[in-house]
Protein backbone atom coordinates (compact mmCIF):
# COMPACT_ATOMS: atom_id res chain seq x y z
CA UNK A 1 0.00 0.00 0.00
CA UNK A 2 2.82 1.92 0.98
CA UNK A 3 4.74 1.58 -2.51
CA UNK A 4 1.28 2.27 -4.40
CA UNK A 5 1.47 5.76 -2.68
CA UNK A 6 4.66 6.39 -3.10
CA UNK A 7 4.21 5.68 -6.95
CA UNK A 8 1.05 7.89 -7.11
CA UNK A 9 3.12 10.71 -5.73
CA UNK A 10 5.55 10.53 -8.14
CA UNK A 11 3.81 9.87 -11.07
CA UNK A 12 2.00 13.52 -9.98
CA UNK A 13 5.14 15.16 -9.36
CA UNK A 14 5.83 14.25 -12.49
CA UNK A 15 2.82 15.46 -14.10
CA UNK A 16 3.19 18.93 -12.86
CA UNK A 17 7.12 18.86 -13.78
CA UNK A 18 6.55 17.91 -16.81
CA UNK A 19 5.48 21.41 -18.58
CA UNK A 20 8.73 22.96 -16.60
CA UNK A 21 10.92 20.75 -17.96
CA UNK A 22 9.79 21.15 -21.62
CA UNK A 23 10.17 24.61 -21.08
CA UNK A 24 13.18 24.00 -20.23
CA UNK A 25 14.59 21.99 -23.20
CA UNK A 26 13.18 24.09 -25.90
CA UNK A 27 14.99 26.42 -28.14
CA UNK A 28 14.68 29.87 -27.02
CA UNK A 29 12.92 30.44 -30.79
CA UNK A 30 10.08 27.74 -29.48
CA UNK A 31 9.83 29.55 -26.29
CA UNK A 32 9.42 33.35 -27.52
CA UNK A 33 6.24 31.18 -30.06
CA UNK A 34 5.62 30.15 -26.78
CA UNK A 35 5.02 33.93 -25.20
CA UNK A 36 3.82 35.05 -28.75
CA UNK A 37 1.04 32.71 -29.38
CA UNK A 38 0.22 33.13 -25.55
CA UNK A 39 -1.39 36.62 -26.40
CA UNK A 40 -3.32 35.59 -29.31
CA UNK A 41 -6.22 35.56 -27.03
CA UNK A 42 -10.04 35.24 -28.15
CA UNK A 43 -10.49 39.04 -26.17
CA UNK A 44 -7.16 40.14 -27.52
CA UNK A 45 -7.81 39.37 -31.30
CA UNK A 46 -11.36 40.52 -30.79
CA UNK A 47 -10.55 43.92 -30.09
CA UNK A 48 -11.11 46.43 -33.04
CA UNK A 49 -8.14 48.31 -34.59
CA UNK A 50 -7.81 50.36 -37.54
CA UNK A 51 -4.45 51.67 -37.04
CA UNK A 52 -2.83 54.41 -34.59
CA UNK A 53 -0.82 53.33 -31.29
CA UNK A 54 -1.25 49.49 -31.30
CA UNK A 55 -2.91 47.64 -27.75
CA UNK A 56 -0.41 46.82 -25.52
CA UNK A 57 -0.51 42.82 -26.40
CA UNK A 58 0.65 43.62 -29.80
CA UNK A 59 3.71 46.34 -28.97
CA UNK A 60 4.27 42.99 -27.07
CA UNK A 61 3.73 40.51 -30.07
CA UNK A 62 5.80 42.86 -32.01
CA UNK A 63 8.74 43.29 -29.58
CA UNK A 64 9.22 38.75 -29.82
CA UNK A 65 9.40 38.76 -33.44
CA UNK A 66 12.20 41.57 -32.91
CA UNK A 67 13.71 39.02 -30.77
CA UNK A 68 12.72 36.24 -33.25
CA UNK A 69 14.67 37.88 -35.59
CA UNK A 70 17.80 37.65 -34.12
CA UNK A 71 17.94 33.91 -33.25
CA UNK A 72 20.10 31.50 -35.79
CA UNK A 73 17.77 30.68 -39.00
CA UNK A 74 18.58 26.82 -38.54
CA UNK A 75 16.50 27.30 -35.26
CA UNK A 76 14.08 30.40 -36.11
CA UNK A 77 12.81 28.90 -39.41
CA UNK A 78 9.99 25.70 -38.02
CA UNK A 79 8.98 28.57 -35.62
CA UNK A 80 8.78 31.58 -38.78
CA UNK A 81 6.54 28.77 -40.53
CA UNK A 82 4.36 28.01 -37.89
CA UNK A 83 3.79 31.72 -36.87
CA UNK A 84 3.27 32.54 -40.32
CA UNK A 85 0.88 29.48 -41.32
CA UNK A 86 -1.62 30.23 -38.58
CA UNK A 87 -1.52 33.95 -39.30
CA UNK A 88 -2.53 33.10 -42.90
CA UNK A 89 -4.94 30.94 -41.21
CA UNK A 90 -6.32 32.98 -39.17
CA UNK A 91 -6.56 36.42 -41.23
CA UNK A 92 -8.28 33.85 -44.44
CA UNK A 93 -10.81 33.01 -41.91
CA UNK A 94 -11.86 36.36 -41.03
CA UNK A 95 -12.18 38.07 -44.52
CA UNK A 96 -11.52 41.47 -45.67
CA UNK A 97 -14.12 43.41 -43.96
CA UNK A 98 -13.65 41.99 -40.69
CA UNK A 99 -9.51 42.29 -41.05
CA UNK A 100 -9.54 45.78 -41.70
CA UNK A 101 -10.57 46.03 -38.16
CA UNK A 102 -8.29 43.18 -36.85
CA UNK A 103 -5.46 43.75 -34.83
CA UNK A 104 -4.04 41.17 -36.90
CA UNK A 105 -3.48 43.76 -39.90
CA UNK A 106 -1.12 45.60 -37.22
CA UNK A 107 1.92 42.90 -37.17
CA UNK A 108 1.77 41.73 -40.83
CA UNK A 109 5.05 44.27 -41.44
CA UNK A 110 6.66 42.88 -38.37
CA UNK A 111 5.82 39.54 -39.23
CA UNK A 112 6.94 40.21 -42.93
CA UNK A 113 10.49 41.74 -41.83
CA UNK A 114 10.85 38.31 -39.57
CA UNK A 115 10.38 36.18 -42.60
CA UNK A 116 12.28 38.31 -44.85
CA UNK A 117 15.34 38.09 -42.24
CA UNK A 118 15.19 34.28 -42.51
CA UNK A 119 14.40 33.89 -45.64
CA UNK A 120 17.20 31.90 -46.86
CA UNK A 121 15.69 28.73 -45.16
CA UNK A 122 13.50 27.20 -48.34
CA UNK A 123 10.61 26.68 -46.01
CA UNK A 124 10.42 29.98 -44.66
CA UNK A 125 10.94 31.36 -48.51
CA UNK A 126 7.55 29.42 -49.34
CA UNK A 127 5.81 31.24 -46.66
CA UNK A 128 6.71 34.35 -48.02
CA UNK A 129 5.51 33.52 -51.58
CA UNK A 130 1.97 32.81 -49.67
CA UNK A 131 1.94 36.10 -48.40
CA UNK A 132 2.95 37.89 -51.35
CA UNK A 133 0.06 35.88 -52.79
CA UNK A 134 -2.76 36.37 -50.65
CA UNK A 135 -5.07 39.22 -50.77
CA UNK A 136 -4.79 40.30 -47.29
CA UNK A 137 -1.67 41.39 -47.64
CA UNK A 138 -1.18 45.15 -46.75
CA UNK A 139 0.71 46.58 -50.00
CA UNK A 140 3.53 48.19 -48.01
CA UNK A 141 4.25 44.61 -46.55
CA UNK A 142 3.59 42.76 -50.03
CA UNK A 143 6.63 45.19 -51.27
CA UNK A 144 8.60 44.27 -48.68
CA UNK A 145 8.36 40.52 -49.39
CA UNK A 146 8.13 41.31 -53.42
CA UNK A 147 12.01 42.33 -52.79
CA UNK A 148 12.94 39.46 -51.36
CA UNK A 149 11.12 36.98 -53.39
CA UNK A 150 12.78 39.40 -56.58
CA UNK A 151 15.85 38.75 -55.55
CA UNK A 152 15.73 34.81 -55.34
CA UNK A 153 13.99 34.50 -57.98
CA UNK A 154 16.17 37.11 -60.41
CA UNK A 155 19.31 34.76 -58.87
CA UNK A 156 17.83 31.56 -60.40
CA UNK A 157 18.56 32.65 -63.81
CA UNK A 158 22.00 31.96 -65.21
CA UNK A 159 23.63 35.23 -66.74
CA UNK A 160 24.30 32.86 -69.96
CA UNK A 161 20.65 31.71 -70.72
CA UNK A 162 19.49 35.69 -70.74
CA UNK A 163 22.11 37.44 -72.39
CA UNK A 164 19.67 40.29 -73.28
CA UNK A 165 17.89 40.83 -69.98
CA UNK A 166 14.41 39.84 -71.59
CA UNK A 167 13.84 36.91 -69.35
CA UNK A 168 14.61 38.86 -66.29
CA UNK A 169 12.62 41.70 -66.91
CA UNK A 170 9.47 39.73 -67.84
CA UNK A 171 10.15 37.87 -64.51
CA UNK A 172 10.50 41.09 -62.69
CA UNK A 173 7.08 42.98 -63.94
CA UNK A 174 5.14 39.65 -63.92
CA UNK A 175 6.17 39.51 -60.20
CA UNK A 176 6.24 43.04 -58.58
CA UNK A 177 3.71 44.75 -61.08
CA UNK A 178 1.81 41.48 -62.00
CA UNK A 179 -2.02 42.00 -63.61
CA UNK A 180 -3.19 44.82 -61.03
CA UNK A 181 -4.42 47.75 -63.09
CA UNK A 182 -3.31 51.51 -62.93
CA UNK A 183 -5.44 52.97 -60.62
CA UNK A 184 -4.45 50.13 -57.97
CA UNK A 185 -0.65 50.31 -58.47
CA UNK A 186 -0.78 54.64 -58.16
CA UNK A 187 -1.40 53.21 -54.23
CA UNK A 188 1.28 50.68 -53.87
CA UNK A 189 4.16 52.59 -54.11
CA UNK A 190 6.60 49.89 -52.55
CA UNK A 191 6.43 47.73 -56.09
CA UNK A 192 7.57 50.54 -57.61
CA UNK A 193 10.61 51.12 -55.23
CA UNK A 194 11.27 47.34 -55.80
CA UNK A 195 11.08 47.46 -59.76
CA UNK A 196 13.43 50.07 -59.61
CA UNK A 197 16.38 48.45 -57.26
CA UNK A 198 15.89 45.58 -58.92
CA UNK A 199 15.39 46.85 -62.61
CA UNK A 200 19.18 48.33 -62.77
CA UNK A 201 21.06 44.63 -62.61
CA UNK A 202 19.69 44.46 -66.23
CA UNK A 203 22.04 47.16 -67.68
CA UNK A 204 23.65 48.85 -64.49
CA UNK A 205 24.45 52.80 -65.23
CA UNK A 206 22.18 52.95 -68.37
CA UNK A 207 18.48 53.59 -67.77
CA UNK A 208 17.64 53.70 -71.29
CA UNK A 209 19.04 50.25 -71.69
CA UNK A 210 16.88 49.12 -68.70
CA UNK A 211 13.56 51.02 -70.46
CA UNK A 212 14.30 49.45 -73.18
CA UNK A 213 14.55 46.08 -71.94
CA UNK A 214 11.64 46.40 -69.20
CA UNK A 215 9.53 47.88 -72.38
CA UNK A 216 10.31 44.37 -74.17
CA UNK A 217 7.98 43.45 -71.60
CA UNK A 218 5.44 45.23 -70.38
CA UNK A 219 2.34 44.30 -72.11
CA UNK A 220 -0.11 46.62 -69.69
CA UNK A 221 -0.44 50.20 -69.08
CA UNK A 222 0.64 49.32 -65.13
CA UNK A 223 4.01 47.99 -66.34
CA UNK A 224 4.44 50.57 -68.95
CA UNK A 225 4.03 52.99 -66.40
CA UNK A 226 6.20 51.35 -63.78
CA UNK A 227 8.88 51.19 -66.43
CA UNK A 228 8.61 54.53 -67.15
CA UNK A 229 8.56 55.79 -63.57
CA UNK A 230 11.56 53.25 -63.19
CA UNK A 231 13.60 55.28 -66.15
CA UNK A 232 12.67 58.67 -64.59
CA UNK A 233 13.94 58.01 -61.59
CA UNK A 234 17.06 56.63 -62.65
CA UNK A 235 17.64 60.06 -64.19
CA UNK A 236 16.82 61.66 -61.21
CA UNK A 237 18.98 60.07 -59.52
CA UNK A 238 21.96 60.55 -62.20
CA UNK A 239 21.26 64.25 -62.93
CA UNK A 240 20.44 65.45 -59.55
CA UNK A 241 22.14 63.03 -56.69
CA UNK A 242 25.14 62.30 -59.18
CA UNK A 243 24.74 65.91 -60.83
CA UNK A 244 25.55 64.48 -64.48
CA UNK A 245 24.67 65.80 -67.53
CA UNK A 246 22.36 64.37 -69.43
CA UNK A 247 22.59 62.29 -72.82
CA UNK A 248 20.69 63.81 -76.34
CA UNK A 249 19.10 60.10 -76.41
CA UNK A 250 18.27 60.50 -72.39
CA UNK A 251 16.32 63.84 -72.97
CA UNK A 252 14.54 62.46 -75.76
CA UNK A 253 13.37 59.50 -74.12
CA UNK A 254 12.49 61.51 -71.16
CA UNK A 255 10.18 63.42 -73.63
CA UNK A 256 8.85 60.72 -74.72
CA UNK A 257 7.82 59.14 -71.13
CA UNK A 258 6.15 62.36 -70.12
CA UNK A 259 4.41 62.77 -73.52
CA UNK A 260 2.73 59.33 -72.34
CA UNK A 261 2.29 60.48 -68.53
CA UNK A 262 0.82 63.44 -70.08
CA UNK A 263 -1.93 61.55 -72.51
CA UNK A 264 -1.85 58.37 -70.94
CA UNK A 265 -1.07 58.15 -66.75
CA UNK A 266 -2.13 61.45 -66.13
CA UNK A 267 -5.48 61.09 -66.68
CA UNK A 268 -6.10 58.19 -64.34
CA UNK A 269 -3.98 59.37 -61.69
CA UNK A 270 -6.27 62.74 -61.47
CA UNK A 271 -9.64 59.74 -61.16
CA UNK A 272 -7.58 58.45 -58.17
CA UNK A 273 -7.95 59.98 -54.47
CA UNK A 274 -5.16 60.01 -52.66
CA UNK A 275 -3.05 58.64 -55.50
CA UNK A 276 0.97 58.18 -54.99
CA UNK A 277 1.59 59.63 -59.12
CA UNK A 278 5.96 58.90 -58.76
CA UNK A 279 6.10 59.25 -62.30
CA UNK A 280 4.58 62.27 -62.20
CA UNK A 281 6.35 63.80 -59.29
CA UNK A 282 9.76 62.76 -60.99
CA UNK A 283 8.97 64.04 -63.71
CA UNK A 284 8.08 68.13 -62.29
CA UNK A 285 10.91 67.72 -60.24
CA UNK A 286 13.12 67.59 -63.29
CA UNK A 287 11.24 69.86 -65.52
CA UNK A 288 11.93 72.38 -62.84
CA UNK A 289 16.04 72.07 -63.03
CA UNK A 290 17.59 75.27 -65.14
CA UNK A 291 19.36 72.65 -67.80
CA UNK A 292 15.98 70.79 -68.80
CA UNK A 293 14.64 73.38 -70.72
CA UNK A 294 13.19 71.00 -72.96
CA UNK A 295 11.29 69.48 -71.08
CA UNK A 296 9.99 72.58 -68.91
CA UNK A 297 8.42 73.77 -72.13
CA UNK A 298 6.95 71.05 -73.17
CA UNK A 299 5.39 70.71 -69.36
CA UNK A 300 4.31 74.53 -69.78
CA UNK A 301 2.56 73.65 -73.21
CA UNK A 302 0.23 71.30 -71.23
CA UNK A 303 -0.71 73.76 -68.57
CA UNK A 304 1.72 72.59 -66.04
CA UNK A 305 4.77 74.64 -64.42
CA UNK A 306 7.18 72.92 -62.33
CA UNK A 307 9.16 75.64 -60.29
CA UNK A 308 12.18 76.57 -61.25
CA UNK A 309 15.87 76.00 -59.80
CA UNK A 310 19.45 76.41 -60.75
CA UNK A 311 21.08 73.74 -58.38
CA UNK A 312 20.07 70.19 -57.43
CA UNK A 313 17.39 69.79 -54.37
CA UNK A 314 18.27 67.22 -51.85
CA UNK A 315 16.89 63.49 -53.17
CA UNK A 316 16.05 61.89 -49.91
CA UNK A 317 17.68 58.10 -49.94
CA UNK A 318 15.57 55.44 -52.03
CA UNK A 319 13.10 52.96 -50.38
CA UNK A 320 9.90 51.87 -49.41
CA UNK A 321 7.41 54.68 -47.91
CA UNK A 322 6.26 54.22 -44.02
CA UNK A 323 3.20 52.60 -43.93
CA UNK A 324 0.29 54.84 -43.42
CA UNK A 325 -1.33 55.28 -40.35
């Protein structure tokens, strides 16, 4: 009797060890899932958000993904997936409506820089592809992974087997601009910012080279325009950051691409509230610097007059735009 209670008391102690000690032997990645998923309450994920200062649970949420970050990618990566798969999960099952009021919508950056920071495990890389993919996907955090997945993808092709830069490009618009029309992509400035870093590696220090390549193909107005607004900034960037001069064939194909901003973009960008018009905004910019005189005029004949200036304004640095509040 004596040796059936002393079993029964261990086989309890046991018991109540048992969580401590798995605690105890898992990574610290499987413990900070641990903390995360902790806070994915019913109350907590009930609560309605729609941007601004996030609740305390997800400051909290967003702080172990920091963390997540950090820890080796051999370890992170089953966590990244799991995190990521139930997110997917999770957001699907609410719908669009009801996740533009989820707090959910409030870590998909965070959770989008943690994948991107492990992203050379393959498994983690697939994840990424399925948020790039799915429709819930805030478009500041759908650039974000677009550069990644860009990258990878532009590295798969063998220098030798695109000698022209046709393959890449068609890659490149089919998978940052993709089939979304004009009046969608004048609000997702990020795939723009991605075209662009990515566009150059198909004739570095020549952006009419790289319009005429990306024009190869772009069969839509949205990737006519982003190749445009691709080549405009590249001469931005070479006549005002680098202070260059510009090439006879460079001003006439920058005549050309506001000609078609002018009859073409224009037009739908003036339809669109609150629409991000880069193209356009590249292209005053430049009409108003002293040398382009060209181009002022031909911006005056339309009924628009970009102030004028003698020396180069400051180009902030490239990249993706904050996300709006």
């Amino acid at each position: 009797m004596r040796l059936f209670r002393t079993c029964a008391t261990v086989v309890v102690l046991v018991c109540l060890l048992l969580p401590t000690v798995r605690l105890a032997g898992a990574t610290r990645a499987e413990q900070l899932y641990q903390e995360y998923e902790k806070l994915n309450t019913a109350e907590n994920l009930g609560k309605r958000f729609a941007g601004g200062k996030p609740y305390p649970f997800m400051e909290e949420q967003i702080k172990l993904l920091a963390e997540l970050e950090k820890q080796p990618t051999a370890r992170a990566a089953p966590v990244v997936v799991r995190i990521a798969d139930e997110y997917l999960a999770r957001i699907q099952a609410l719908g669009p409506v009801r996740f533009r009021r989820s707090p959910l919508q409030g870590l998909q950056i965070s959770l989008v820089s943690l994948m991107d920071k492990h992203a050379g495990s393959n498994i983690v890389f697939v994840q990424l592809e399925r948020i790039v993919q799915s429709p819930l996907t805030k478009e500041y955090a759908r650039g974000r992974a677009l550069g990644t997945v860009a990258r990878r993808r532009l590295a798969q092709v063998r220098p030798e087997d695109d000698p022209d830069g046709k393959k890449r490009a068609r890659l490149l618009l089919d998978l940052v601009i993709g089939d979304i029309p004009l009046s969608r992509l004048l609000h997702a400035p990020a795939r723009l910012y991605q075209l662009l870093t990515h566009a150059e590696t198909l004739s570095p220090k020549n952006p009419v080279g790289v319009r005429n390549t990306l024009t190869s193909a772009a069969d839509s107005v949205s990737k006519a325009y982003a190749t445009d607004h691709t080549f405009a900034a590249a001469i931005v960037r070479k006549q005002l950051s680098e202070k260059e001069t510009l090439s006879e064939e460079e001003n006439k194909v920058l005549l050309t691409v506001c000609d078609q901003w002018l009859k073409t973009y224009r037009p739908i960008a003036s339809r669109e509230k609150y629409a991000t018009d880069l193209l356009g905004q590249a292209l005053m910019l430049l009409g108003g610097y002293k040398p382009n005189k060209e181009l002022r005029e031909f911006l005056s004949k339309n009924g628009l007059r970009p102030k004028e200036y003698a020396e180069p304004p400051v180009i902030p640095p490239r990249g993706p735009p904050s996300p709006r509040k």
